[in-house]
Protein backbone atom coordinates (compact mmCIF):
# COMPACT_ATOMS: atom_id res chain seq x y z
CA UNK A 1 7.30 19.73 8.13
CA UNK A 2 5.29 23.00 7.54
CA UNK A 3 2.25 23.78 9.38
CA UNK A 4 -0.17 26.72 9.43
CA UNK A 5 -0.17 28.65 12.71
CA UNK A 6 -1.47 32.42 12.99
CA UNK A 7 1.25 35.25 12.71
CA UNK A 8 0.22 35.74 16.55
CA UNK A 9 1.03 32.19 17.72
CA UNK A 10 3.93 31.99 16.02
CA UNK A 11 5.36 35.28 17.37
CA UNK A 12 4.34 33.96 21.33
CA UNK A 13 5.88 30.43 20.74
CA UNK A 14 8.98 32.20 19.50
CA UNK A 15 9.47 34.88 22.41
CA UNK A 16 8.74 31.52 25.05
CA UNK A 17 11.44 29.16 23.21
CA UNK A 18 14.12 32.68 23.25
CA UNK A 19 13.01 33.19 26.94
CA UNK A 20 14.24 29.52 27.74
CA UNK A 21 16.99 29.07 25.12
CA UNK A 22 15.40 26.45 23.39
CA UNK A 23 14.82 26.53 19.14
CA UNK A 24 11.22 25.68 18.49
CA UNK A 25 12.24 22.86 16.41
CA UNK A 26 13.12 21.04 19.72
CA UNK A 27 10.08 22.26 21.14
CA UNK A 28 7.99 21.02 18.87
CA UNK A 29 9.66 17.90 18.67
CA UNK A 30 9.32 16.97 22.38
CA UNK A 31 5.46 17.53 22.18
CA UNK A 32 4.88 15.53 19.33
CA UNK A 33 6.45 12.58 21.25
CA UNK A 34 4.46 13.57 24.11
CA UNK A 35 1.11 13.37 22.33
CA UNK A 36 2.07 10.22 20.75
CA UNK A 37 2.76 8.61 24.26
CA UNK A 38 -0.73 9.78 25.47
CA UNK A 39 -2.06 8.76 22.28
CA UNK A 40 -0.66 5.40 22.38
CA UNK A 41 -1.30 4.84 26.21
CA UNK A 42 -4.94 4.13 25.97
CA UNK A 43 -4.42 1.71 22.68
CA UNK A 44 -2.02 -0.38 24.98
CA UNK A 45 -4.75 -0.21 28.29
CA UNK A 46 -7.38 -1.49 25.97
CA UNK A 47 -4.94 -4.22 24.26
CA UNK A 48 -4.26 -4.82 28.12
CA UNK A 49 -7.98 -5.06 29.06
CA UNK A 50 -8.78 -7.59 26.16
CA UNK A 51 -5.92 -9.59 27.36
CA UNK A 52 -6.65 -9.58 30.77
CA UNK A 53 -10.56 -10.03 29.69
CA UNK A 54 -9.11 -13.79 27.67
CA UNK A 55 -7.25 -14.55 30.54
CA UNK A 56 -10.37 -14.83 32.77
CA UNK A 57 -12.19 -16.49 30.20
């Protein structure tokens, strides 16, 4: 994957991962699966909602 990020960015997100001994490929990695479990959480609450919604029907 190749995204477009400013020089600037780039150099900060580097200097954090070397701080903590991580390679930004893990970084990166772990956020994307953390925005796709907030992303996903309020698809499944409204699936949730429509079922409970039937239910009471």
């Amino acid at each position: 994957m190749h995204i477009g990020i400013t020089d600037d960015l780039k150099k900060r997100f580097h200097a954090a991962c070397t701080l903590r001994g991580l390679k930004m490929s893990q970084v990166v990695a772990e956020l994307i699966e953390q925005w796709l479990k907030a992303s996903e959480a309020p698809s499944s609450e409204k699936s949730k909602r429509k079922a409970d919604t039937a239910d009471s029907n």
